[in-house]
Protein backbone atom coordinates (compact mmCIF):
# COMPACT_ATOMS: atom_id res chain seq x y z
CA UNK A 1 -50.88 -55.61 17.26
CA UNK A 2 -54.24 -56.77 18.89
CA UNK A 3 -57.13 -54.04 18.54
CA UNK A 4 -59.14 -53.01 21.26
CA UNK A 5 -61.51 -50.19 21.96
CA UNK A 6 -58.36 -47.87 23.32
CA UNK A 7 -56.66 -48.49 20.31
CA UNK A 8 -58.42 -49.04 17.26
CA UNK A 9 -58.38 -45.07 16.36
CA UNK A 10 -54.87 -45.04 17.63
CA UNK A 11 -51.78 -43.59 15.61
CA UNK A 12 -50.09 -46.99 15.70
CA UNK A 13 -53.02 -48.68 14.42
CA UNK A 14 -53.23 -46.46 11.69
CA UNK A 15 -50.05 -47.31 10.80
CA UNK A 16 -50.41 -50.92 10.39
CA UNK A 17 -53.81 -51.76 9.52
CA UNK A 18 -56.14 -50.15 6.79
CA UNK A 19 -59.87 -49.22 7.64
CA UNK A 20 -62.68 -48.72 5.38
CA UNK A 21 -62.66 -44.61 6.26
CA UNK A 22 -58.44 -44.71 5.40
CA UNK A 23 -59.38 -46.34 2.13
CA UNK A 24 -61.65 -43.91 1.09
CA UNK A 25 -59.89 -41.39 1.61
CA UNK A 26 -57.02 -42.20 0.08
CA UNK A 27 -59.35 -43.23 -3.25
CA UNK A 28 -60.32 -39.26 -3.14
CA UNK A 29 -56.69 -37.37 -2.20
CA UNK A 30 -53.69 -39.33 -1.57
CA UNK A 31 -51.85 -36.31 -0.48
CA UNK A 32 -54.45 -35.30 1.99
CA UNK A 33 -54.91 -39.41 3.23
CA UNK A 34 -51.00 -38.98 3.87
CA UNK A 35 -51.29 -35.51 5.32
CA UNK A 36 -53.82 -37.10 7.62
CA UNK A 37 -51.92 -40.48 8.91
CA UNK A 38 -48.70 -38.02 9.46
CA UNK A 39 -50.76 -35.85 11.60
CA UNK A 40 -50.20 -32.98 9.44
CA UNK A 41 -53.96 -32.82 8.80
CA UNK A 42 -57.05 -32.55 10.88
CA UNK A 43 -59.87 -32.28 9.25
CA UNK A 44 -62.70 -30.15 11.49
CA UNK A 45 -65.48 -31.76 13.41
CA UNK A 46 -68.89 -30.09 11.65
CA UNK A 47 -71.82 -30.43 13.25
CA UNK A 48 -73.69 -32.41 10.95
CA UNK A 49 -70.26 -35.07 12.08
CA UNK A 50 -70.91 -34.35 15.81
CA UNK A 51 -74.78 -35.31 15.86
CA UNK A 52 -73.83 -38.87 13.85
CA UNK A 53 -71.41 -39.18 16.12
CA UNK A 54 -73.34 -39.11 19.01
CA UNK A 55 -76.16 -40.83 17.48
CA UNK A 56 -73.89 -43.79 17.17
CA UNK A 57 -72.15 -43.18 20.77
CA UNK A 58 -75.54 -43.09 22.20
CA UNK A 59 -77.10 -46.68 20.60
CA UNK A 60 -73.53 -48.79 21.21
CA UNK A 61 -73.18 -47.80 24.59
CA UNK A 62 -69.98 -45.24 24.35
CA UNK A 63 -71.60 -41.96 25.11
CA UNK A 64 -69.28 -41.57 28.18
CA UNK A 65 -66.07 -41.39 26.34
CA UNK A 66 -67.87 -39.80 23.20
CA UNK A 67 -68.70 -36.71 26.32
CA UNK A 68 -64.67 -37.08 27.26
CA UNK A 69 -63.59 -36.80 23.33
CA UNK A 70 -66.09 -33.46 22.47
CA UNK A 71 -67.16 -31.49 26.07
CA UNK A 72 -67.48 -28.67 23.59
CA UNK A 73 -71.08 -29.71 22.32
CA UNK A 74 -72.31 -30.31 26.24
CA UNK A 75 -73.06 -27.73 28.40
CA UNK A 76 -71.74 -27.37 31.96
CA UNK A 77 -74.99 -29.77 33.30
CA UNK A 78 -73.54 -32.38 30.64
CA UNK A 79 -77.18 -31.63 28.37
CA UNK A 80 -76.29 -31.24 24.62
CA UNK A 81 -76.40 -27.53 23.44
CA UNK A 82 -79.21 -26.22 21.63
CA UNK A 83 -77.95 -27.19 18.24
CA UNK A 84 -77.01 -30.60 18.77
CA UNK A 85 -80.40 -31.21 20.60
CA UNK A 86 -82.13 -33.02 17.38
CA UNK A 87 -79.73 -36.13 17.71
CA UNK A 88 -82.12 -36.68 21.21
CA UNK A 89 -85.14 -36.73 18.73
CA UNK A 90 -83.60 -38.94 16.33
CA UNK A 91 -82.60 -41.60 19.28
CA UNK A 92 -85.96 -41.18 20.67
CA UNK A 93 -87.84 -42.37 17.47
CA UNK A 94 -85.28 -45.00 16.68
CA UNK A 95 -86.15 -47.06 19.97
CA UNK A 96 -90.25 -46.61 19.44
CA UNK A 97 -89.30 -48.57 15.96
CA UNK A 98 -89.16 -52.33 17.15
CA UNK A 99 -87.88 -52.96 13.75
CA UNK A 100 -84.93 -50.78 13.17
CA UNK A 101 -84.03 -51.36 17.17
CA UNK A 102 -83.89 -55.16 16.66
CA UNK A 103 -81.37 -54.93 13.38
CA UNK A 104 -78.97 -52.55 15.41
CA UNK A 105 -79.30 -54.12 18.84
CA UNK A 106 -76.98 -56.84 17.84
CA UNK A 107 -73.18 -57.51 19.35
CA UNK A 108 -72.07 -53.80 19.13
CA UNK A 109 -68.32 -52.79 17.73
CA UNK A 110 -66.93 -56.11 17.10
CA UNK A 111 -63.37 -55.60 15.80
CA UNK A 112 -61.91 -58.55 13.80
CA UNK A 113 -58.96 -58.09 11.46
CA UNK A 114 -57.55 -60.05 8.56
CA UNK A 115 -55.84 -58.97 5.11
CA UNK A 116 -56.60 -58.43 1.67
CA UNK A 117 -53.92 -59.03 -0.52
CA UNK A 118 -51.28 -58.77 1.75
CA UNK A 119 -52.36 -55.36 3.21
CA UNK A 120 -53.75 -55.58 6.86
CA UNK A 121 -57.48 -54.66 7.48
CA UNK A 122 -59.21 -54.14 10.48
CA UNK A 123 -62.94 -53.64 10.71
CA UNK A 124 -65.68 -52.09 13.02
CA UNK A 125 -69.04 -53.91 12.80
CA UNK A 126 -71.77 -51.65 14.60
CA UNK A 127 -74.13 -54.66 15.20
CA UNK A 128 -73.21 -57.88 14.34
CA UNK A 129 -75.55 -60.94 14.53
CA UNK A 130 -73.24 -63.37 14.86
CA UNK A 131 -73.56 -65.97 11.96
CA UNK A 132 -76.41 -63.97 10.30
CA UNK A 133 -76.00 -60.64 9.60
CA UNK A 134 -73.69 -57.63 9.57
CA UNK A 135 -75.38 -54.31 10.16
CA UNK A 136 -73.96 -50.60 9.94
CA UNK A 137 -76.05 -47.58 11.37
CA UNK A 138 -75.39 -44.65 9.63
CA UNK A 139 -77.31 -40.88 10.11
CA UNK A 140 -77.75 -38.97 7.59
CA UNK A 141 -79.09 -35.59 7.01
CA UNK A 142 -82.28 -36.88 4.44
CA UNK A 143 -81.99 -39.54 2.54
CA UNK A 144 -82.87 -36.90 -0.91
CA UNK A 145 -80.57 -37.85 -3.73
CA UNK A 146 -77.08 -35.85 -3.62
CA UNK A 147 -75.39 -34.64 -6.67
CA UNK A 148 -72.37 -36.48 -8.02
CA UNK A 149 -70.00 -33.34 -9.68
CA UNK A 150 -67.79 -36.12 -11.05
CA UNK A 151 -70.30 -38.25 -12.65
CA UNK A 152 -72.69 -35.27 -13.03
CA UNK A 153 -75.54 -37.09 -12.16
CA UNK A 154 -78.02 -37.54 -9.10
CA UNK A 155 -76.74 -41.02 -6.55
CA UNK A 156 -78.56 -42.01 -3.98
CA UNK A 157 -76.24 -41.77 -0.47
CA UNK A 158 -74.90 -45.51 -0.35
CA UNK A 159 -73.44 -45.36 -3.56
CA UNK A 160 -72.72 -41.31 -3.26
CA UNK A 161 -70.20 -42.26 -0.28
CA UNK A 162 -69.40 -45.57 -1.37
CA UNK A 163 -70.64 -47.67 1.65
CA UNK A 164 -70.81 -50.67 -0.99
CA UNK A 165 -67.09 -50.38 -0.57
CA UNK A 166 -67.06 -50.54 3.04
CA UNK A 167 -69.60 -53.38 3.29
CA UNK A 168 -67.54 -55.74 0.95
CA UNK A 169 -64.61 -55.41 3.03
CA UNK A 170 -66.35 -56.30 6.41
CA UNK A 171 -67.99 -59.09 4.69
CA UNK A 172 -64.91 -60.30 3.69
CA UNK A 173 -62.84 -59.75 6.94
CA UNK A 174 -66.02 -61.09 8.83
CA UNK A 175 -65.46 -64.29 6.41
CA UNK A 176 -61.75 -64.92 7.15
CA UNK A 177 -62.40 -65.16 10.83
CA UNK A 178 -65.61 -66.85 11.17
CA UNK A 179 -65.70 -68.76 8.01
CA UNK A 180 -69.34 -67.35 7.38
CA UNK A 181 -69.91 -64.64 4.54
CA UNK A 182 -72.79 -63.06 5.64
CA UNK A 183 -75.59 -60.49 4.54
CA UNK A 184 -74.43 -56.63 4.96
CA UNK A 185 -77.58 -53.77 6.09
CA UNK A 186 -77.32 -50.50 6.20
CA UNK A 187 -79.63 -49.16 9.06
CA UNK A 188 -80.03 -45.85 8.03
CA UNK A 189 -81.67 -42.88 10.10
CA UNK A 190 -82.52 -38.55 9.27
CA UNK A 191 -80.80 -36.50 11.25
CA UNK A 192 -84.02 -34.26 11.49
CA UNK A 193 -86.94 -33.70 14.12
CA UNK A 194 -89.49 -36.07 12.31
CA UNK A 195 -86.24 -38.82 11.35
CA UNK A 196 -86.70 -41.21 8.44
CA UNK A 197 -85.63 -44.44 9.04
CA UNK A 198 -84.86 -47.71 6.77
CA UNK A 199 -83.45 -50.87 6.34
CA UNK A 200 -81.49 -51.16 3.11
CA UNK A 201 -78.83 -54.31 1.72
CA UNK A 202 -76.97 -54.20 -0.56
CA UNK A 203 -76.37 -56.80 -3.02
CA UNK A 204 -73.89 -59.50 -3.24
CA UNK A 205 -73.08 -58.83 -6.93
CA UNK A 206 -72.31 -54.99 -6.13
CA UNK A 207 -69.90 -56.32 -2.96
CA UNK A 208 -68.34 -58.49 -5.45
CA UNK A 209 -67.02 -56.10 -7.62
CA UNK A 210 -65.91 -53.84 -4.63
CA UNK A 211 -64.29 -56.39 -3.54
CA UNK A 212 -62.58 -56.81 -6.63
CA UNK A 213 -61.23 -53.47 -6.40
CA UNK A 214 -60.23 -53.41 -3.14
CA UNK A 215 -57.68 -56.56 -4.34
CA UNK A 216 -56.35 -54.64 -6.97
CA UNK A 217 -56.66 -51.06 -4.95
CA UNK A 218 -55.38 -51.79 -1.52
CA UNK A 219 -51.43 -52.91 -2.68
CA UNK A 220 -51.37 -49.23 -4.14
CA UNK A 221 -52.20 -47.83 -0.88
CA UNK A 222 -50.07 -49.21 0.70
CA UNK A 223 -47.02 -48.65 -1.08
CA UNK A 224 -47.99 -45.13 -0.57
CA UNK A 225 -48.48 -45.51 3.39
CA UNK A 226 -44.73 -46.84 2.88
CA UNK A 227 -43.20 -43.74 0.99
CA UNK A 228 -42.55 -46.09 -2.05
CA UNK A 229 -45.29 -43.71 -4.19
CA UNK A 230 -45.63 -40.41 -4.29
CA UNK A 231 -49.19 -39.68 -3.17
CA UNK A 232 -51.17 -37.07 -5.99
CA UNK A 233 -53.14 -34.10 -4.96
CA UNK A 234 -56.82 -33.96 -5.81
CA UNK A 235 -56.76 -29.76 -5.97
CA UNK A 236 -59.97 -29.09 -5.23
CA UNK A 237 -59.86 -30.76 -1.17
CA UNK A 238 -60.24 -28.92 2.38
CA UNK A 239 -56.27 -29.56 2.56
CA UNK A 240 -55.44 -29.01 -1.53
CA UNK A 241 -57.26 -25.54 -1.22
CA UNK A 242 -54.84 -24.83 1.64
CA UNK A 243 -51.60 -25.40 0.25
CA UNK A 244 -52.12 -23.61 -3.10
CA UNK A 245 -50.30 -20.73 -4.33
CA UNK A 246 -51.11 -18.53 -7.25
CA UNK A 247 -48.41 -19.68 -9.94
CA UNK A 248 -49.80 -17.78 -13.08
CA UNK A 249 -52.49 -14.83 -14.49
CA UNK A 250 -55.67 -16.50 -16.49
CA UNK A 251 -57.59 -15.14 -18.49
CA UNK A 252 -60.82 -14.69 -16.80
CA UNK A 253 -63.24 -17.24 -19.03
CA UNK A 254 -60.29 -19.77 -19.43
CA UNK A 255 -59.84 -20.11 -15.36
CA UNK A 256 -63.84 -20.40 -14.74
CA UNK A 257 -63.76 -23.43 -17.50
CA UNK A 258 -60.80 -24.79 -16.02
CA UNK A 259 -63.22 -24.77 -13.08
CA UNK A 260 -65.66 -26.32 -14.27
């Protein structure tokens, strides 16, 4: 199947390639990954989603079918609503920064697609500089440590969501079709009214060992997008939560350690 813009997001493609989103998902909840490629799942658009969203729309050139895909957050003159009105700020600051502007005005949403042991990967590159440089924009709401419940301990955002992950695949796809294993930047912007904005790359030895994983990982995931594993539940996900049932009586301080 070749990708285009019409059908990268697509059900089919889905089905026969693996994306850096699909991947992390399934490292979190299996059974909500699988509940989400059967279409049994859809998780809600926030609004913290919707302003990235068309942040990213905006700078690539797609905010016409980003308006066709969510007319909710537009009013009937086709102006954001009030509440979405900061992702106008952010845009505006971003292109009176010659910097950031020239590091995300490359070739925007190049698709390429290759395959990591065995298991077909397709990619999304937000700018790419061809033979130079890959760069990813990403919005965030500050760029203030967030705390990791799992490794109880304070992570900066690129490691928090695992964009290390995601960069050592498109490095690696990037390589297999242009022979070139290039540098990976995150171009990172606040969703707020005064937006922080930086630069930041991430290592080569830190894609290494992602990309280590992602050999050993990526068979696994897809013997589960095959039926041949039985995907695991997390418990504690949006889609988990909502397929519970009360199965027994705690007492009180055993259930709230349990929870913790």
């Amino acid at each position: 199947m070749e990708l285009n813009e019409n059908n990268y997001f697509s059900d089919e493609a889905k089905k026969i390639y693996t994306g850096s989103s699909e991947i992390k998902d399934f490292i979190k909840c299996p059974a909500c990954a699988m509940a989400k490629l059967k279409g049994e799942w859809v998780e809600e658009k926030s609004k913290a989603m919707l302003v990235s969203s068309y942040i990213d729309a905006a700078i690539s050139g797609e905010l016409d079918f980003f308006k066709e895909q969510n007319p909710e957050i537009f009013t009937k003159q086709g102006e954001l609503k009030a509440d979405y009105k900061v992702a106008e700020d952010v845009i505006s600051q971003m292109k009176d920064d010659p910097m950031f502007m020239k590091y995300i005005s490359g070739e925007p949403q190049v698709i390429m697609t290759g395959e990591i042991s065995g298991v077909p990967v397709k990619i999304k590159i937000d700018s790419y500089h061809k033979d130079k440089l890959l760069v990813d924009e990403k919005a965030m709401g500050s760029l203030d440590l967030l705390w990791n419940e799992k490794n109880h301990q304070k992570e900066n955002f690129i490691d928090f969501y695992r964009y290390t992950l995601q960069a050592a695949l498109y490095q690696e796809i990037c390589y297999q079709n242009t022979g070139k294993k290039l540098p990976f930047i995150i171009a990172v912007a606040t969703k707020e009214k005064y937006s922080r904005r930086a630069l930041l790359q991430i290592d080569q030895d830190t894609m290494d060992r992602e990309m280590l994983f992602l050999q050993e990982f990526l068979p696994h995931l897809q013997a589960l997008k095959e039926g041949k594993i039985e995907p695991t539940s997390c418990g504690t996900c949006s889609y988990c939560i909502s397929k519970q049932k009360t199965t027994q009586i705690y007492w009180y301080q055993d259930f709230f350690n349990k929870e913790d």
